[in-house]
N, C-alpha and C. Protein backbone atom coordinates (compact mmCIF):
# COMPACT_ATOMS: atom_id res chain seq x y z
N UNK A 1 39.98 -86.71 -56.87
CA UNK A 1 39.52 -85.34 -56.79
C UNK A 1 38.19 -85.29 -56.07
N UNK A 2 38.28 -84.06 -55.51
CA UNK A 2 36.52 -84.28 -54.32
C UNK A 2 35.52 -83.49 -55.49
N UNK A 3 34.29 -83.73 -55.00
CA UNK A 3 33.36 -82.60 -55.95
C UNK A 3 33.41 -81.64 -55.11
N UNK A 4 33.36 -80.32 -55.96
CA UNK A 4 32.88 -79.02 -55.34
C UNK A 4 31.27 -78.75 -55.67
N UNK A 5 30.88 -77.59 -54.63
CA UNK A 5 29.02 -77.71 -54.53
C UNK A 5 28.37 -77.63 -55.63
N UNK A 6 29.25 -76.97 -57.00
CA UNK A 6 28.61 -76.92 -58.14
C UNK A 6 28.60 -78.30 -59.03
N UNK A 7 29.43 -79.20 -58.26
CA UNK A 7 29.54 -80.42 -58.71
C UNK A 7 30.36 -80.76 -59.92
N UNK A 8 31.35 -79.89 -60.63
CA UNK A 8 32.73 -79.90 -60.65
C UNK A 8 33.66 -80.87 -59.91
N UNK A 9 34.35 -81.11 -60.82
CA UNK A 9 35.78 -82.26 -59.66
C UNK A 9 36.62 -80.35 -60.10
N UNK A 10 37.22 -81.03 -58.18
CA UNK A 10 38.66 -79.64 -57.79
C UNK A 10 39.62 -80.22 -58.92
N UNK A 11 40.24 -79.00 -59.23
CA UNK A 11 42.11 -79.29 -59.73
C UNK A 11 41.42 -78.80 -61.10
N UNK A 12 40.56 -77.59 -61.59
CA UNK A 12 40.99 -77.32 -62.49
C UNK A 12 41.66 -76.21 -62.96
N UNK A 13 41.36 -74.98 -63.54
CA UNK A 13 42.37 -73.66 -63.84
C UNK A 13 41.65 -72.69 -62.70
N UNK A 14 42.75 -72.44 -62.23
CA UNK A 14 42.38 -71.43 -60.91
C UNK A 14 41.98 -72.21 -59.74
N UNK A 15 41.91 -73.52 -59.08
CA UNK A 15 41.61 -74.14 -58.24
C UNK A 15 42.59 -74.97 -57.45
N UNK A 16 42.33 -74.77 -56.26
CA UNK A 16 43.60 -75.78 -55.21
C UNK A 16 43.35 -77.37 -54.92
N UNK A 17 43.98 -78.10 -55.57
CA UNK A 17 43.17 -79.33 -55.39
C UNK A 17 43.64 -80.27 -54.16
N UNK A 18 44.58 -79.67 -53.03
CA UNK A 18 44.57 -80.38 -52.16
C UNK A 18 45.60 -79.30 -51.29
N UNK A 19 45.17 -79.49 -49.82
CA UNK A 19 46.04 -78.31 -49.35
C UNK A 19 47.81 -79.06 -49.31
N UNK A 20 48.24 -77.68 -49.10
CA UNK A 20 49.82 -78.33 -49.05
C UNK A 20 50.63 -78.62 -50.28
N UNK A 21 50.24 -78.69 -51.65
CA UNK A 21 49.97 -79.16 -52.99
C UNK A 21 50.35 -77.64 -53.72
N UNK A 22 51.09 -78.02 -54.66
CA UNK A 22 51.22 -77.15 -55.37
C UNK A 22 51.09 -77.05 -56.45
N UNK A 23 49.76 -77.17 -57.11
CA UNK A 23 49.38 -77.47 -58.88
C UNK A 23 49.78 -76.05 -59.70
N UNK A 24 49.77 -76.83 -60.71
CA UNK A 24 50.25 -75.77 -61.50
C UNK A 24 49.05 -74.78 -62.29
N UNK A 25 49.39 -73.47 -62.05
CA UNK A 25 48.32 -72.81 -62.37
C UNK A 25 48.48 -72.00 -63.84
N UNK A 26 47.51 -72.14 -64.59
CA UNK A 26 48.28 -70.90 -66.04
C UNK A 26 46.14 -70.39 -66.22
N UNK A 27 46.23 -69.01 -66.03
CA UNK A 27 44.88 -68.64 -66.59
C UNK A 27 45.59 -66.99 -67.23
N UNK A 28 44.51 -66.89 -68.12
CA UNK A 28 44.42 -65.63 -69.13
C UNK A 28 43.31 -64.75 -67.98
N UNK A 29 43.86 -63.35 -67.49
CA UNK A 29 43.03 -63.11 -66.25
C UNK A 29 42.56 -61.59 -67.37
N UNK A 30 43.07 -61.22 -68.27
CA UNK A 30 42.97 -60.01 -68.92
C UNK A 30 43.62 -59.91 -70.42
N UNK A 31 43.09 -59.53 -71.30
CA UNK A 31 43.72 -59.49 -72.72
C UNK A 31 43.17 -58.04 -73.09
N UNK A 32 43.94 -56.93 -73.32
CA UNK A 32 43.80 -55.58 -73.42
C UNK A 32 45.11 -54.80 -74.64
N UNK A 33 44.15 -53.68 -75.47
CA UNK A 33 44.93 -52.99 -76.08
C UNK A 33 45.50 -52.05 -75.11
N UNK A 34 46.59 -52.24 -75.27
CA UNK A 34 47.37 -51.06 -75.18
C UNK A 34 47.82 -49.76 -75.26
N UNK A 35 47.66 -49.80 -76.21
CA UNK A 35 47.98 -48.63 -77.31
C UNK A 35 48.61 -49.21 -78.36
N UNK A 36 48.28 -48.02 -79.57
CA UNK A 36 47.83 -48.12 -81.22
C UNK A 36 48.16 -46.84 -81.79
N UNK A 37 48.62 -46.28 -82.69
CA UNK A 37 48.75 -45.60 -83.52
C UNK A 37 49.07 -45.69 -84.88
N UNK A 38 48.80 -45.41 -85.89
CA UNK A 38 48.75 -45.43 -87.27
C UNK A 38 48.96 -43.68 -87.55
N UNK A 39 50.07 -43.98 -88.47
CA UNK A 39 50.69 -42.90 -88.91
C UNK A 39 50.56 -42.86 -90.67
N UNK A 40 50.08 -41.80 -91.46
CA UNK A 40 50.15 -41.97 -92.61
C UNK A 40 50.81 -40.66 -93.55
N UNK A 41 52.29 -40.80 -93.55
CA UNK A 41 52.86 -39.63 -93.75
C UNK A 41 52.68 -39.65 -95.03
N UNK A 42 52.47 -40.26 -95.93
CA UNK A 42 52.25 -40.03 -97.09
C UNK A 42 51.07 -39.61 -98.23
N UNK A 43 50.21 -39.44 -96.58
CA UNK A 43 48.91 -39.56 -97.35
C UNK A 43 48.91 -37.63 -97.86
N UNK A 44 48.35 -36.97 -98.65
CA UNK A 44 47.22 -37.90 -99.81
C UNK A 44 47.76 -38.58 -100.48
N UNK A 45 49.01 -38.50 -100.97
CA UNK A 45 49.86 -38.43 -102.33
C UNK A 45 49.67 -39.64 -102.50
N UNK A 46 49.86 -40.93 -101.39
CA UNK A 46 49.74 -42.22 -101.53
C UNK A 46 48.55 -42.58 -101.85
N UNK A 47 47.38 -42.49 -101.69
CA UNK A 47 46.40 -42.30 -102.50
C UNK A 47 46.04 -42.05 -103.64
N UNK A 48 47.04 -41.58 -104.23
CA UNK A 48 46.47 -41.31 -105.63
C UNK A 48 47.68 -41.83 -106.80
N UNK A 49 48.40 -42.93 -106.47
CA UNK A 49 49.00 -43.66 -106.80
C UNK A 49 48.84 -45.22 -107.06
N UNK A 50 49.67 -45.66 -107.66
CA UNK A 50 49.32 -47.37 -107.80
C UNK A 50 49.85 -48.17 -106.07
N UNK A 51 49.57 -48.97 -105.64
CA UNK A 51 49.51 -49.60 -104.69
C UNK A 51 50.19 -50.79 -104.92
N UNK A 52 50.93 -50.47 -104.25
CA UNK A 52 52.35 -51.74 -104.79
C UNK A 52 53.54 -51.93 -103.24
N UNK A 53 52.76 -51.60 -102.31
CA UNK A 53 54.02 -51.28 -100.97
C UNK A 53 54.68 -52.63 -101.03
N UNK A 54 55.88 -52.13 -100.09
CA UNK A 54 56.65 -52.94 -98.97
C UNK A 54 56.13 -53.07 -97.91
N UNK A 55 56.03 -54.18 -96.96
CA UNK A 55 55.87 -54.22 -95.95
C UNK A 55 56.81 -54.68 -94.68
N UNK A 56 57.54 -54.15 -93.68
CA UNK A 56 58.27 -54.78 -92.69
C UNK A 56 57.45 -54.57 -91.76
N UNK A 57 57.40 -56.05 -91.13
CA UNK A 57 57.14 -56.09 -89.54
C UNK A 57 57.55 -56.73 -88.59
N UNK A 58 57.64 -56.14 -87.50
CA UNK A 58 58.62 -55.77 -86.67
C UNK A 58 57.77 -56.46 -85.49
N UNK A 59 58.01 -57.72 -84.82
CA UNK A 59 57.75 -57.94 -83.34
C UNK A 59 58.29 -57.79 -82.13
N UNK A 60 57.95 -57.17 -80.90
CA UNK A 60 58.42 -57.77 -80.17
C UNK A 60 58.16 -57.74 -78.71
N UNK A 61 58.25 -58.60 -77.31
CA UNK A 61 57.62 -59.02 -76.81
C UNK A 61 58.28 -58.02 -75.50
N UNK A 62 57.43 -58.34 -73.90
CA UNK A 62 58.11 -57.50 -73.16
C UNK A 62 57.34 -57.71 -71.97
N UNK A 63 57.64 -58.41 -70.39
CA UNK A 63 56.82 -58.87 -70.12
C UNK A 63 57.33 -58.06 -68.23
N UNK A 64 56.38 -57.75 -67.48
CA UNK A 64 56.59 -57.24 -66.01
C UNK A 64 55.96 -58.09 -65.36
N UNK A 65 56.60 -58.26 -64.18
CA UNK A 65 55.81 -59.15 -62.85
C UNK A 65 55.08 -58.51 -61.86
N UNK A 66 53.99 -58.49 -62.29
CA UNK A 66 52.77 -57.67 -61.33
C UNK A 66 52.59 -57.80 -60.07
N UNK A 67 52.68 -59.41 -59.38
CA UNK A 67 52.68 -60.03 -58.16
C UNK A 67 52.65 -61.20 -58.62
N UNK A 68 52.82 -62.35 -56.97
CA UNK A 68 52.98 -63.20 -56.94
C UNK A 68 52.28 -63.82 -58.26
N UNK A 69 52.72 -64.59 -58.97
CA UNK A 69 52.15 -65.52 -59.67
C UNK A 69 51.66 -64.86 -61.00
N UNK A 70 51.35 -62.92 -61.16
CA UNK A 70 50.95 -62.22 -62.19
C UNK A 70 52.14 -61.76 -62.77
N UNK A 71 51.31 -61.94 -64.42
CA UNK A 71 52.49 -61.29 -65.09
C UNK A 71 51.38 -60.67 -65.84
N UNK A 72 52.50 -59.37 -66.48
CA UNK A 72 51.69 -58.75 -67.73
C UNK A 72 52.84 -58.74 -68.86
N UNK A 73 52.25 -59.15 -70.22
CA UNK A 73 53.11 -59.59 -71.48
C UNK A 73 52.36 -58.94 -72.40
N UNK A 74 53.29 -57.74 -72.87
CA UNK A 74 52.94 -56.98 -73.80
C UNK A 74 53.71 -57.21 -75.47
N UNK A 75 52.94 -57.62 -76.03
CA UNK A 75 52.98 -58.31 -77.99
C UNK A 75 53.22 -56.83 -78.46
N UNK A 76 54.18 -56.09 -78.76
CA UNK A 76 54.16 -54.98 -79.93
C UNK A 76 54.37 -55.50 -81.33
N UNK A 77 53.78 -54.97 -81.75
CA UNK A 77 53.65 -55.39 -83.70
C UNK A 77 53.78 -54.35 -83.92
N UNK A 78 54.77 -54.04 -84.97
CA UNK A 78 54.97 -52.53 -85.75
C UNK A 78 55.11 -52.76 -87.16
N UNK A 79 54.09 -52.14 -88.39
CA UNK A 79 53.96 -52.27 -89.80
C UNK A 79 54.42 -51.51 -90.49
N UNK A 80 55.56 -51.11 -91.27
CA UNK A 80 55.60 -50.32 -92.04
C UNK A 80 55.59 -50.63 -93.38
N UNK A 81 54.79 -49.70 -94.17
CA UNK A 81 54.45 -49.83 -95.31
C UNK A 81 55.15 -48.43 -96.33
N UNK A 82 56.25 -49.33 -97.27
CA UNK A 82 56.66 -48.23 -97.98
C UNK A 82 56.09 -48.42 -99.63
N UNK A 83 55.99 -47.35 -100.32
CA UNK A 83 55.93 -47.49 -102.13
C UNK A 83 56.79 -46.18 -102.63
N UNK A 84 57.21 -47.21 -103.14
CA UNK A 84 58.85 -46.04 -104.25
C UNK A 84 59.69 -45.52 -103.58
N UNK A 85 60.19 -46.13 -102.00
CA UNK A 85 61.02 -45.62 -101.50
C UNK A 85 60.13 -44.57 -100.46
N UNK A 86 59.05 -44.10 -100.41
CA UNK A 86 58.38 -43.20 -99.64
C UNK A 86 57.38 -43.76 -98.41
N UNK A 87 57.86 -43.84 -97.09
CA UNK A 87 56.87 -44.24 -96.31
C UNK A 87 55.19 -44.06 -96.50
N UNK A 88 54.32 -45.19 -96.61
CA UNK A 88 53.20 -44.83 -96.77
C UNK A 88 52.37 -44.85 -95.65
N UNK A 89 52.78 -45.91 -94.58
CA UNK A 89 52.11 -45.84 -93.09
C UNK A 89 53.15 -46.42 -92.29
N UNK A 90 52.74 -46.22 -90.91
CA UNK A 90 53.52 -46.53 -90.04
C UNK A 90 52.39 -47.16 -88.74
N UNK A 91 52.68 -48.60 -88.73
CA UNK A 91 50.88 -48.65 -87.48
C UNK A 91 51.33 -49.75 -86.57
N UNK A 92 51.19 -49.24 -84.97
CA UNK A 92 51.88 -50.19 -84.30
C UNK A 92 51.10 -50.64 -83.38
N UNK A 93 51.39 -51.63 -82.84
CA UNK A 93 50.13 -51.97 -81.84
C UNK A 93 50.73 -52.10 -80.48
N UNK A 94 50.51 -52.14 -79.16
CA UNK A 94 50.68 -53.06 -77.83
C UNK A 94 49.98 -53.38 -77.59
N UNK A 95 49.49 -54.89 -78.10
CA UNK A 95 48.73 -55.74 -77.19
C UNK A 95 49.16 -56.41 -75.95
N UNK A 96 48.38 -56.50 -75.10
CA UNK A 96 48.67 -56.77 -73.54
C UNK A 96 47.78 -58.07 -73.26
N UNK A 97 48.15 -58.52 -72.07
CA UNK A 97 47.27 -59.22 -71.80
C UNK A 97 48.24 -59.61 -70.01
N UNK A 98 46.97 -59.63 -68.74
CA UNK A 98 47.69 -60.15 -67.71
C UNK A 98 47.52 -61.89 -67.66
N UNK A 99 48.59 -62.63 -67.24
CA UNK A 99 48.31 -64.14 -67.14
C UNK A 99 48.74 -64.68 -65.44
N UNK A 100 48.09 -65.53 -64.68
CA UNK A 100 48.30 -65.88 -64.24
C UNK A 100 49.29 -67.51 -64.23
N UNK A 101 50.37 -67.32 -63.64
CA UNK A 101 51.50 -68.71 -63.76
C UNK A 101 52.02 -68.81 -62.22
N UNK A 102 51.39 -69.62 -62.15
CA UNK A 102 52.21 -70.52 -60.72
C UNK A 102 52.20 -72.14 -61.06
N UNK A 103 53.42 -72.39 -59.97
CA UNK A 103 53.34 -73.77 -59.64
C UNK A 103 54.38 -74.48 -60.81
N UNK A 104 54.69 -73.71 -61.71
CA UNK A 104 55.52 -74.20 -62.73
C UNK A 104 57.43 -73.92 -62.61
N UNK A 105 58.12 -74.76 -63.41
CA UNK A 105 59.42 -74.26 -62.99
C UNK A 105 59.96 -73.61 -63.32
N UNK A 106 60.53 -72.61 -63.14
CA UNK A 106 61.61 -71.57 -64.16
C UNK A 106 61.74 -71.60 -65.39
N UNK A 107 62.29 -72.64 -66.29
CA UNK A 107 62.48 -72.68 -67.60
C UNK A 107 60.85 -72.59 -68.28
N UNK A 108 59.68 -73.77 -67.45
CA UNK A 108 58.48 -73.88 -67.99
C UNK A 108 57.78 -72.31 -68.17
N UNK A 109 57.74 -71.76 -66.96
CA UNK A 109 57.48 -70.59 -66.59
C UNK A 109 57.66 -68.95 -67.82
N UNK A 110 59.38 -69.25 -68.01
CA UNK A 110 60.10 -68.68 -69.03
C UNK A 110 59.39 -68.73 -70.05
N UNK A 111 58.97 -69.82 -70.85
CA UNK A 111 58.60 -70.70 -71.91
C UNK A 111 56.86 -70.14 -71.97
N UNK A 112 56.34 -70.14 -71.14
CA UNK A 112 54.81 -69.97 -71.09
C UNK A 112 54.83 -67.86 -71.85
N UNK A 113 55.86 -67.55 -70.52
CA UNK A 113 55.60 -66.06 -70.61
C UNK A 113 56.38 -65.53 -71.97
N UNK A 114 57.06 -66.43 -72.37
CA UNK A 114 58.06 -65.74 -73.61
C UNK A 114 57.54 -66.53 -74.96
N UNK A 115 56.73 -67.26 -75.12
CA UNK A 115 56.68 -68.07 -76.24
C UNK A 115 54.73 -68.05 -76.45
N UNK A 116 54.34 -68.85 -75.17
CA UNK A 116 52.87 -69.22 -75.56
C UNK A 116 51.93 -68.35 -75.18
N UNK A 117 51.91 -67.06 -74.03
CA UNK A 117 51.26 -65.67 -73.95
C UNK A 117 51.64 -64.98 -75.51
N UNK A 118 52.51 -64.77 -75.88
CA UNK A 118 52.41 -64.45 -77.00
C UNK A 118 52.13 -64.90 -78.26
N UNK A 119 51.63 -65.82 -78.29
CA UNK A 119 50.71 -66.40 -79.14
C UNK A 119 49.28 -66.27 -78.69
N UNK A 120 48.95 -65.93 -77.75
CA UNK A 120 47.97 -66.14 -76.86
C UNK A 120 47.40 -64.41 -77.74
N UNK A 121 48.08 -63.45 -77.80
CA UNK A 121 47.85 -62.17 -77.76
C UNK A 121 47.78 -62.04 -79.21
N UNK A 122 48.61 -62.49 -79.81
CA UNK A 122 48.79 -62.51 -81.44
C UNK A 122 47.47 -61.85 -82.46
N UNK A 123 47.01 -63.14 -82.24
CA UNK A 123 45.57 -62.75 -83.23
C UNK A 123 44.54 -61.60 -82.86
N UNK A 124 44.69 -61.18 -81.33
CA UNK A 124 43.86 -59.66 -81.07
C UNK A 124 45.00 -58.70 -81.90
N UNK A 125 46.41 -58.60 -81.96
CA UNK A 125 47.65 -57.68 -82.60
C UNK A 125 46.94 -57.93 -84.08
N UNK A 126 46.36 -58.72 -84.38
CA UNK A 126 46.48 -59.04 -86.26
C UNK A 126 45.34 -58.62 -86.25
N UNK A 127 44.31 -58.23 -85.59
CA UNK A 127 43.12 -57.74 -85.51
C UNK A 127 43.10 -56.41 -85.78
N UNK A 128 43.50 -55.80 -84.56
CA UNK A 128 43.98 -54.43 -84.64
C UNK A 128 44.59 -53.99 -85.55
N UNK A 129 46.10 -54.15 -86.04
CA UNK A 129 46.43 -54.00 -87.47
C UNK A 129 45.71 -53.93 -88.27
N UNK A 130 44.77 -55.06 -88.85
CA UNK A 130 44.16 -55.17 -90.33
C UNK A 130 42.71 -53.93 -89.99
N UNK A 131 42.11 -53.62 -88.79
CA UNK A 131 41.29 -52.76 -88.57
C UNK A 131 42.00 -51.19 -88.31
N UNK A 132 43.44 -51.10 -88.24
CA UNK A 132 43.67 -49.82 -87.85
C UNK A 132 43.99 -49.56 -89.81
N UNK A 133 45.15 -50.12 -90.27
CA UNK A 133 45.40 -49.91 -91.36
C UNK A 133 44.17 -49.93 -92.42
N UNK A 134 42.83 -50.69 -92.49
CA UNK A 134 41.74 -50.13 -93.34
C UNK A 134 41.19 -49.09 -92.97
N UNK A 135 40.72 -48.51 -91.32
CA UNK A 135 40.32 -47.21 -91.22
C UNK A 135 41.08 -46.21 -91.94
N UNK A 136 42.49 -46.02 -92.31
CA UNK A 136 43.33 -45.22 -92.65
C UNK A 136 43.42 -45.17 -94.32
N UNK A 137 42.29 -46.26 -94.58
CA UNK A 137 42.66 -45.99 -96.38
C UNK A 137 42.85 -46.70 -96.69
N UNK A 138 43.31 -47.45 -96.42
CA UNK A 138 44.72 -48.65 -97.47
C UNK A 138 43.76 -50.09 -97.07
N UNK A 139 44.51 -50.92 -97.88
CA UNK A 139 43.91 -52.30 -97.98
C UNK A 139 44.33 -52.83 -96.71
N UNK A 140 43.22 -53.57 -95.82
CA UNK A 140 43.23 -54.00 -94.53
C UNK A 140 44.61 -55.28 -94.21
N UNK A 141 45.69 -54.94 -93.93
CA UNK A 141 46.78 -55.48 -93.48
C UNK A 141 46.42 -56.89 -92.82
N UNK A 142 46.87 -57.99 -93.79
CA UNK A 142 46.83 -59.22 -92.84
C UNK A 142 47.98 -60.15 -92.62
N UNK A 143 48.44 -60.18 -91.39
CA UNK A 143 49.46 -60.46 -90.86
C UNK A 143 49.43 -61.98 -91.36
N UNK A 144 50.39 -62.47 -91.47
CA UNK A 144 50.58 -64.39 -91.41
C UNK A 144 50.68 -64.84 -89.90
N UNK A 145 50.43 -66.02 -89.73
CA UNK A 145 50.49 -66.61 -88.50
C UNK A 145 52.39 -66.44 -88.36
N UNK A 146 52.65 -66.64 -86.83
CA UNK A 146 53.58 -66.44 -86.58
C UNK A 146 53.96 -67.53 -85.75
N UNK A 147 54.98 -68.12 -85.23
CA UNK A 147 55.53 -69.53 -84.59
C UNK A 147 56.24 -68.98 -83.60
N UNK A 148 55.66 -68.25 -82.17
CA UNK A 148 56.22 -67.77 -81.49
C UNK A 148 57.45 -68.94 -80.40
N UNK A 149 56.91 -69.98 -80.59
CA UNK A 149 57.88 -71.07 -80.04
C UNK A 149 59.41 -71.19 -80.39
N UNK A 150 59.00 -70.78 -82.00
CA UNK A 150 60.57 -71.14 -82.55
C UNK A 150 60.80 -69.65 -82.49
N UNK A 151 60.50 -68.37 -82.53
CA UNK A 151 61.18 -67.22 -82.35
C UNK A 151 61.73 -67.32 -80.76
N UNK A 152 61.03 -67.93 -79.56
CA UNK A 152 61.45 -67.62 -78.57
C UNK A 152 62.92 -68.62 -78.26
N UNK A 153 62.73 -69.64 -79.04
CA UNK A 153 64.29 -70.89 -79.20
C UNK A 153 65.03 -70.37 -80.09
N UNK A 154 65.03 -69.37 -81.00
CA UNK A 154 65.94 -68.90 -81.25
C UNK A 154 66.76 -67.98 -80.58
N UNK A 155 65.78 -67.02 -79.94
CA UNK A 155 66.12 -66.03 -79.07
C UNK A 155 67.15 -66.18 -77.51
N UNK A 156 66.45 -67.30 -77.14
CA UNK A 156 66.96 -68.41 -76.28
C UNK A 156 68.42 -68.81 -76.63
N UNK A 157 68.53 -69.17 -78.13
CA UNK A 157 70.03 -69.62 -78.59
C UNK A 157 70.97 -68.50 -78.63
N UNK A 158 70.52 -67.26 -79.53
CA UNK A 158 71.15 -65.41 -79.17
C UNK A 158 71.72 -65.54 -77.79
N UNK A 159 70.90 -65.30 -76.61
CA UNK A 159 71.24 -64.99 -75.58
C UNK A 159 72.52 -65.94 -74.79
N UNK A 160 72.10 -67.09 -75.30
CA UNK A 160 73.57 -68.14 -74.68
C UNK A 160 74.66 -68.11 -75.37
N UNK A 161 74.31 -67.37 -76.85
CA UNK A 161 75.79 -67.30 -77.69
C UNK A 161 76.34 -66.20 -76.72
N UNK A 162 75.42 -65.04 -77.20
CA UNK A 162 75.96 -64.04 -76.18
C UNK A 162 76.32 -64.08 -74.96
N UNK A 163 76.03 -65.07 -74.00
CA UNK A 163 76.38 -65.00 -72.88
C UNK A 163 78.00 -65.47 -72.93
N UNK A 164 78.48 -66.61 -73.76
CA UNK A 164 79.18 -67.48 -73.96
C UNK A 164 80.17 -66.50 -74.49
N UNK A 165 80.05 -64.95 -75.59
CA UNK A 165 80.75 -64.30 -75.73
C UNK A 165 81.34 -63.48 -75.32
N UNK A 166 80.30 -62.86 -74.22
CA UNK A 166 80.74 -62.28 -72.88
C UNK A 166 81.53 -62.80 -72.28
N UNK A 167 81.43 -64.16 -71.57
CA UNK A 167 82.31 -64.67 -70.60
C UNK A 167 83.82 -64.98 -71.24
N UNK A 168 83.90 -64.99 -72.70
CA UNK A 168 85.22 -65.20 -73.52
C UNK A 168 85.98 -63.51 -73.40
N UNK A 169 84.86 -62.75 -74.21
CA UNK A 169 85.43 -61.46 -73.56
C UNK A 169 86.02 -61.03 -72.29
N UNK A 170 85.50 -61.50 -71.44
CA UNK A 170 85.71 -61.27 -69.74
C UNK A 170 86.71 -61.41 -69.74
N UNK A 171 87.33 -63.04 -70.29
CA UNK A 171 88.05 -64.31 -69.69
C UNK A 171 89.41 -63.34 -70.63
N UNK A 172 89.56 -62.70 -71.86
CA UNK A 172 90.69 -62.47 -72.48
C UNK A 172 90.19 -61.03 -71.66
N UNK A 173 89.50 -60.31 -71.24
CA UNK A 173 90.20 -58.75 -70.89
C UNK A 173 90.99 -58.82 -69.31
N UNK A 174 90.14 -59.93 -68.57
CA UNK A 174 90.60 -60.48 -67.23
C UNK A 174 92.87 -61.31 -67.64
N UNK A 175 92.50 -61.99 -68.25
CA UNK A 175 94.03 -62.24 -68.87
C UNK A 175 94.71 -61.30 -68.95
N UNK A 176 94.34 -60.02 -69.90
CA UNK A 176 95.08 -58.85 -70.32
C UNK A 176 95.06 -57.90 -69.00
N UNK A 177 94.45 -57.77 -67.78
CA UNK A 177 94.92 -57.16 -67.15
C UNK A 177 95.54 -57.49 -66.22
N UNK A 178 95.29 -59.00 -65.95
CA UNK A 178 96.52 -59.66 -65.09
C UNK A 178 97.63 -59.28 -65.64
N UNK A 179 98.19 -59.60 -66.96
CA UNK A 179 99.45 -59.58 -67.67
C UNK A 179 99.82 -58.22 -67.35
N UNK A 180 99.23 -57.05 -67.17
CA UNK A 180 100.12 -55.64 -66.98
C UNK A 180 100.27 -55.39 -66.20
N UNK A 181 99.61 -55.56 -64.41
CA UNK A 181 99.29 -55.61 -63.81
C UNK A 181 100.59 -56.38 -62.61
């Protein structure tokens, strides 16, 4: 590696370390809310009750190609909180964030934008939550860590069942219209 004038060795994040060369690039160029809303249909009434909710939450991920090499990967987290059957809040987040990925291969690529950006975004989403849901009253919401690797290998496994069910579907409606045909 050569030094650069700041006296740095080239080839690190965001840098070309030799022309002709194609290193692989991954930088976090932007991490931004989105949009947020917290809904509290139950309030006052929930307030003046014992505090005992349900909680479901709901992830999920969603990512556009900005340009060459940019992506933007938006983390939605959605909380709902019920007691006695009666919605008590409703608080969702889009966290964003743009990443830069080049130089990597398709599957790696896949893998970065579907699995490790969203981990990347996570803990600003668990932020927001536990600060939107205490402004609103209620005890400040704290999310558990989440294993976005194994949600995205599962998701990964969904999509090939499904693909695999499709092409069986195809393969018997393609049969059935030869046969009448």
């Amino acid at each position: 590696m050569a030094d650069t004038p700041n006296g740095n060795a080239a080839g690190g994040p965001g840098e070309t370390v030799a022309q002709g060369e194609n290193p692989q690039q991954f930088a976090i160029q932007k991490v931004y809310l989105k949009d947020c809303s917290v809904e509290t249909p139950g309030a006052p009434d929930v307030f003046t009750q014992a505090w005992k909710p349900e909680a479901r939450v709901e992830l999920n991920t969603r990512r556009t190609t900005l340009g060459e090499g940019l992506h933007e990967v938006v983390l939605t987290v959605t909380v709902t909180a019920t007691a006695e059957e009666k919605p008590s809040y409703l608080c969702e987040v889009h966290q964003a964030g743009i990443f830069t990925v080049n130089g990597f291969e398709d599957n790696a690529t896949d893998q970065l934008l579907g699995a490790y950006c969203p981990g990347v975004l996570f803990p600003y989403a668990r932020e927001a939550i536990s600060d939107l849901t205490g402004k609103a009253g209620f005890p400040p919401m704290t999310l558990s860590p989440v294993n976005f690797d194994a949600l995205y290998a599962r998701q990964r496994q969904q999509d090939a069942a499904g693909a695999s069910e499709s092409e069986a579907g195809a393969e018997t409606t393609n049969q059935g219209s030869d046969s009448t045909g």
